[in-house]
PDB file of N, CA and C in Angstrom:
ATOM      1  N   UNK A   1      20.152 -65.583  48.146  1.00  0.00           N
ATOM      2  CA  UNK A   1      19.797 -64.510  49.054  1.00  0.00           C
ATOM      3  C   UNK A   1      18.394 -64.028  48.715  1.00  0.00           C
ATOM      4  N   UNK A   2      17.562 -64.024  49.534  1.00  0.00           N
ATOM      5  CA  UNK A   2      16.278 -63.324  49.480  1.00  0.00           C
ATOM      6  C   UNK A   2      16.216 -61.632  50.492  1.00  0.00           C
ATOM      7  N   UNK A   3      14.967 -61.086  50.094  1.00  0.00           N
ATOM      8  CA  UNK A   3      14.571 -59.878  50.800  1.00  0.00           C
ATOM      9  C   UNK A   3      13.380 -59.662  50.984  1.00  0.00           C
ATOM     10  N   UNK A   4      13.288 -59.311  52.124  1.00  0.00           N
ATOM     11  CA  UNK A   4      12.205 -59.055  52.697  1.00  0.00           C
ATOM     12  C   UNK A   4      12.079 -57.351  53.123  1.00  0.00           C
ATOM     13  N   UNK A   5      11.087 -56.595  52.768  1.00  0.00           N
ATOM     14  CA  UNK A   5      10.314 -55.381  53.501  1.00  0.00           C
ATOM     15  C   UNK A   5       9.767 -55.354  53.927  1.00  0.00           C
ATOM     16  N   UNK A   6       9.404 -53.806  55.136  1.00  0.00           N
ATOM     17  CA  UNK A   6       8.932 -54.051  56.279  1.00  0.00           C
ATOM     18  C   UNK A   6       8.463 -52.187  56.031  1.00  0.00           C
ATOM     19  N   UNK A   7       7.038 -51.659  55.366  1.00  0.00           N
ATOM     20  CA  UNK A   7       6.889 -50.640  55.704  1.00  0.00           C
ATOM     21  C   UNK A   7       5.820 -50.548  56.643  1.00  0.00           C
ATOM     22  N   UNK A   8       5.768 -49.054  57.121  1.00  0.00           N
ATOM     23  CA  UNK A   8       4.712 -48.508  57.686  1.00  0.00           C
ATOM     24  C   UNK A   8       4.730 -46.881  57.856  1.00  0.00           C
ATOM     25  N   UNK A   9       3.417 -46.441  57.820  1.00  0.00           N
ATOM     26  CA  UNK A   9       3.505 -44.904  58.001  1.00  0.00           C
ATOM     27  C   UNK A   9       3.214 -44.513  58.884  1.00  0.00           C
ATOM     28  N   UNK A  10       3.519 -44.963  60.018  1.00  0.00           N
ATOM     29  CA  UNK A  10       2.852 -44.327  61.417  1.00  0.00           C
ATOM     30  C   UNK A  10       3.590 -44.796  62.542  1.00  0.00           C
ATOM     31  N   UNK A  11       3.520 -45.637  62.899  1.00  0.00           N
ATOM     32  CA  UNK A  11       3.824 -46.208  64.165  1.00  0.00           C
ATOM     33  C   UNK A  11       5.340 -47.314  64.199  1.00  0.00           C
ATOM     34  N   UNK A  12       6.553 -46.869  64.719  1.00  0.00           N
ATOM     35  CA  UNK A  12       7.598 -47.279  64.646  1.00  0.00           C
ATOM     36  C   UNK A  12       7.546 -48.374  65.188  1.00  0.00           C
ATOM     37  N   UNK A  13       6.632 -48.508  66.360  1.00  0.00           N
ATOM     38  CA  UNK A  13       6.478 -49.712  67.398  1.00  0.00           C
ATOM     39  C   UNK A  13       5.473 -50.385  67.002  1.00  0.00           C
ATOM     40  N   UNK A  14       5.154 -50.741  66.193  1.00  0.00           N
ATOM     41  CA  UNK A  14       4.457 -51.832  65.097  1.00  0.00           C
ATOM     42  C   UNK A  14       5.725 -52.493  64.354  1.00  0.00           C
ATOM     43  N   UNK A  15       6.362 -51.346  63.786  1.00  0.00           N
ATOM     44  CA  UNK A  15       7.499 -51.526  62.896  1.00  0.00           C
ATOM     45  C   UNK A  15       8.675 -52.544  63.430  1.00  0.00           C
ATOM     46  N   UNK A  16       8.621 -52.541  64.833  1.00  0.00           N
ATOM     47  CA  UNK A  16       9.704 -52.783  65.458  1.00  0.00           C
ATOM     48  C   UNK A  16       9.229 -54.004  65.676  1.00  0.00           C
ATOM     49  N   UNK A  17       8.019 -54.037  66.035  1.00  0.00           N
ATOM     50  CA  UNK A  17       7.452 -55.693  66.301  1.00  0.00           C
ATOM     51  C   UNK A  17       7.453 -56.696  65.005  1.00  0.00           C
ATOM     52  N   UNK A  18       7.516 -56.445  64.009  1.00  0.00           N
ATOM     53  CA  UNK A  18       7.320 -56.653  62.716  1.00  0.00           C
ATOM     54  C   UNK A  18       8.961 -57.247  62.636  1.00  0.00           C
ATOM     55  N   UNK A  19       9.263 -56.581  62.666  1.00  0.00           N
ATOM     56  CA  UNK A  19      11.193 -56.824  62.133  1.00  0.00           C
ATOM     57  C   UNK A  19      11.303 -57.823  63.194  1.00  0.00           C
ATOM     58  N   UNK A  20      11.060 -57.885  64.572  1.00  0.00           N
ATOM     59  CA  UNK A  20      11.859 -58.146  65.584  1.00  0.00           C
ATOM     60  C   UNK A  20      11.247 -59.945  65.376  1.00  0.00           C
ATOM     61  N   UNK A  21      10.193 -60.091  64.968  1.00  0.00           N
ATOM     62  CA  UNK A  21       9.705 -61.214  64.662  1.00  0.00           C
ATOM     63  C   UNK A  21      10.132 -61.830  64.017  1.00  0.00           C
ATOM     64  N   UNK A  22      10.485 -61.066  62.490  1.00  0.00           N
ATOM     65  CA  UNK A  22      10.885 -62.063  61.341  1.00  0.00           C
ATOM     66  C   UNK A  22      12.631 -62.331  61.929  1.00  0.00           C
ATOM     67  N   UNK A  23      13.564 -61.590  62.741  1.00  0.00           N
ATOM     68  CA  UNK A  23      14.694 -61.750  63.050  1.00  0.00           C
ATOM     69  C   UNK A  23      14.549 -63.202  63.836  1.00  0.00           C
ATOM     70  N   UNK A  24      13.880 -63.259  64.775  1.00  0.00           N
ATOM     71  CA  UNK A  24      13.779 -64.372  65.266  1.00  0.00           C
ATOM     72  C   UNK A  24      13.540 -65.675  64.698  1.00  0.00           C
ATOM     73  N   UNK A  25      12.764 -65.700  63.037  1.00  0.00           N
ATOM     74  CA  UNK A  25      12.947 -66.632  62.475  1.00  0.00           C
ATOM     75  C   UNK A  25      13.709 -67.565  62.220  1.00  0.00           C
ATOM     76  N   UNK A  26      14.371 -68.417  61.274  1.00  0.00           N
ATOM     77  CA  UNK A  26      15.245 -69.558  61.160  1.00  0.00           C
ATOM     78  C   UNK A  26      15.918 -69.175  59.851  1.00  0.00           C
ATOM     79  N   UNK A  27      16.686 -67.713  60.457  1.00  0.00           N
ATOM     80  CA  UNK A  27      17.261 -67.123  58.942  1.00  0.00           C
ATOM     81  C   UNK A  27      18.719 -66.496  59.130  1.00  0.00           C
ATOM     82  N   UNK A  28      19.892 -66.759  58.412  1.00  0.00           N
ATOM     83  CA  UNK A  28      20.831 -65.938  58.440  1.00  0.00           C
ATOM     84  C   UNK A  28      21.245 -64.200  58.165  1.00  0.00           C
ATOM     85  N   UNK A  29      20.975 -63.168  58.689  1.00  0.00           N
ATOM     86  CA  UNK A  29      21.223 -62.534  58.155  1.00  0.00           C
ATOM     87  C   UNK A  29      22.350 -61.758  57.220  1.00  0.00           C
ATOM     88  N   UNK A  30      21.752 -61.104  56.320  1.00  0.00           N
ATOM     89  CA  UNK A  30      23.353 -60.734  55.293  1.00  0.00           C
ATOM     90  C   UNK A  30      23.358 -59.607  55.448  1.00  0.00           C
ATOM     91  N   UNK A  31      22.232 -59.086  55.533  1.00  0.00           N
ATOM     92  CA  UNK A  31      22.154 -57.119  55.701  1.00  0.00           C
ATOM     93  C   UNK A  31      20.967 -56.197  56.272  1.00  0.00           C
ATOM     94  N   UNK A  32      20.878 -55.042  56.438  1.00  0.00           N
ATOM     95  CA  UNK A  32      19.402 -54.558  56.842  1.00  0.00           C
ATOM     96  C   UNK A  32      19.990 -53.000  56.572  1.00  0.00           C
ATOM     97  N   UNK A  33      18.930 -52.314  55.909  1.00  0.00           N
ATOM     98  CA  UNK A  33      19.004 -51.377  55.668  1.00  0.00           C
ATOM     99  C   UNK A  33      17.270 -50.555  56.570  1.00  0.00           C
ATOM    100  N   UNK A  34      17.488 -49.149  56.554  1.00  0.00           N
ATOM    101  CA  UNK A  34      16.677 -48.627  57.153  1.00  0.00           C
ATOM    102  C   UNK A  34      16.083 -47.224  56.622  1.00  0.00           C
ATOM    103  N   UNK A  35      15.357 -46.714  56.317  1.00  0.00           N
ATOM    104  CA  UNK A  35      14.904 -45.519  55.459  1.00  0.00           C
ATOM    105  C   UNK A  35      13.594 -45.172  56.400  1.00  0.00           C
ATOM    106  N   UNK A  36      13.653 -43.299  56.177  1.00  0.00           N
ATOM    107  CA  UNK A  36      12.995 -42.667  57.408  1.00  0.00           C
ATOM    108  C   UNK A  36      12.652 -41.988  56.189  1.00  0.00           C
ATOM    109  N   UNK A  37      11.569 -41.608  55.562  1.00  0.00           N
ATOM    110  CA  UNK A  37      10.563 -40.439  55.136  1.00  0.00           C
ATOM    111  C   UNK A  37       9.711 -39.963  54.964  1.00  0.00           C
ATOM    112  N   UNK A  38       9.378 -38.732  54.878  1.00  0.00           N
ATOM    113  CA  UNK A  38       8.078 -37.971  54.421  1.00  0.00           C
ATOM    114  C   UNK A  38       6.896 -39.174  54.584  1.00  0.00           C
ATOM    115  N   UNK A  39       6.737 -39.997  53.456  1.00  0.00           N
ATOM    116  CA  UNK A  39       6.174 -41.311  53.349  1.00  0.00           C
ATOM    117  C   UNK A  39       5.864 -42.492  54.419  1.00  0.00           C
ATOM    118  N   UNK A  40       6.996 -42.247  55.365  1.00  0.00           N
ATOM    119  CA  UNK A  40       6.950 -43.550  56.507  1.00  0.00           C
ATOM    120  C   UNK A  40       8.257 -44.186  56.743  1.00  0.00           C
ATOM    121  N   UNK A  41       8.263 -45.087  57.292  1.00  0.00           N
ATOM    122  CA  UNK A  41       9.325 -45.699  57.516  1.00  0.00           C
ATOM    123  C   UNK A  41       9.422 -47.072  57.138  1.00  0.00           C
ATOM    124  N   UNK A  42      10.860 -47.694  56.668  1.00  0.00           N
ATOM    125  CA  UNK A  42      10.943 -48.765  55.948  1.00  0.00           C
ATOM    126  C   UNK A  42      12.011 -49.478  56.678  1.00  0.00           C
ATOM    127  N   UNK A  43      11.929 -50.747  56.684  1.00  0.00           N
ATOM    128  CA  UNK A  43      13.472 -51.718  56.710  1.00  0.00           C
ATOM    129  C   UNK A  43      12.914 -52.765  55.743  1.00  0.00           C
ATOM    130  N   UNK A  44      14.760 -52.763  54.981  1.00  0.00           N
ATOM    131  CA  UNK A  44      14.961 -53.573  54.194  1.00  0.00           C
ATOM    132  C   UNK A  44      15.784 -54.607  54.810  1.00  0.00           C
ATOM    133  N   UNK A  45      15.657 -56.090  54.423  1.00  0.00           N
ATOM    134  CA  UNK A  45      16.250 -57.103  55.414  1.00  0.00           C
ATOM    135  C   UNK A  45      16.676 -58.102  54.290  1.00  0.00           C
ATOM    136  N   UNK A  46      18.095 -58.170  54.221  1.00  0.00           N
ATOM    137  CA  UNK A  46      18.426 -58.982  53.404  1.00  0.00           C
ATOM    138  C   UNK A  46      19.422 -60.675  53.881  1.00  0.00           C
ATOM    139  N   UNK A  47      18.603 -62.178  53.490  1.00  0.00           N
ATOM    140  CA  UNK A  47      18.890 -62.897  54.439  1.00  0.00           C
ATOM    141  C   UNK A  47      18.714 -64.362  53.484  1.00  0.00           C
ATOM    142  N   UNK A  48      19.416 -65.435  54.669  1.00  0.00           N
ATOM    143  CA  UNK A  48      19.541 -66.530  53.702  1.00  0.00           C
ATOM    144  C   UNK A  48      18.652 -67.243  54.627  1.00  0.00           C
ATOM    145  N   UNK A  49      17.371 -68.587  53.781  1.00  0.00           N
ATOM    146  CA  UNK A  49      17.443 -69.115  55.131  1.00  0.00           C
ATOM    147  C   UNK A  49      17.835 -70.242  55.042  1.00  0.00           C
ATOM    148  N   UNK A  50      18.193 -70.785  56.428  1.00  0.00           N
ATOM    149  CA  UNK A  50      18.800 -71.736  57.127  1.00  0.00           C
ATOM    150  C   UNK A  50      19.103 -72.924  57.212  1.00  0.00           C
ATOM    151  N   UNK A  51      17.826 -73.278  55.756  1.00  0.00           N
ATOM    152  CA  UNK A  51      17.446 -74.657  55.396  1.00  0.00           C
ATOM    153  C   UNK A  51      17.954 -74.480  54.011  1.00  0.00           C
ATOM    154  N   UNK A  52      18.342 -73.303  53.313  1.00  0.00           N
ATOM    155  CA  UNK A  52      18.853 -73.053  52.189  1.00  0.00           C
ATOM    156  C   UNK A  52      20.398 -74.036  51.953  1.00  0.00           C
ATOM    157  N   UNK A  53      20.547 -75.154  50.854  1.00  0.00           N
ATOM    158  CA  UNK A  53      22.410 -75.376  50.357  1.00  0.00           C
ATOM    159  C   UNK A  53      22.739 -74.176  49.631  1.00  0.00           C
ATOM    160  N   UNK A  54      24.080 -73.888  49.960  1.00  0.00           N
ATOM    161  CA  UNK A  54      24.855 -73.250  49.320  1.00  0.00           C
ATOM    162  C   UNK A  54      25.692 -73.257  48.790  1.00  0.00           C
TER     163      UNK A  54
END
C-alpha cells in the first residue's frame, strides 16, 4: 500500500482537480481521508497500484 497527499491553502477547486486526476489513474483505492484547517486543506489517499502482485 502506498500514499499519496494532496495539500493546498487556498483554492478547493485546484484541490479537486488534483485528486480527481490522480483517481483516474491505474490505481486501486484502499482509503481517503480529508482534513479542513486554519492551515488549508488536505486529502490523504491511500492506494494500491494496479500493476502491483500481491
Amino acid at each position: 500500500m502506498k500514499i499519496k497527499t494532496f495539500t493546498v491553502m487556498t483554492s478547493s477547486k485546484k484541490l479537486d482537480e488534483k485528486v480527481n486526476e490522480f483517481l483516474d489513474s491505474d490505481i486501486e483505492l484502499v482509503d481517503i481521508k480529508f482534513s479542513n484547517s486554519a492551515n488549508g486543506l488536505a486529502v490523504l489517499i491511500m492506494y494500491n497500484e494496479n500493476n502491483e502482485q500481491k
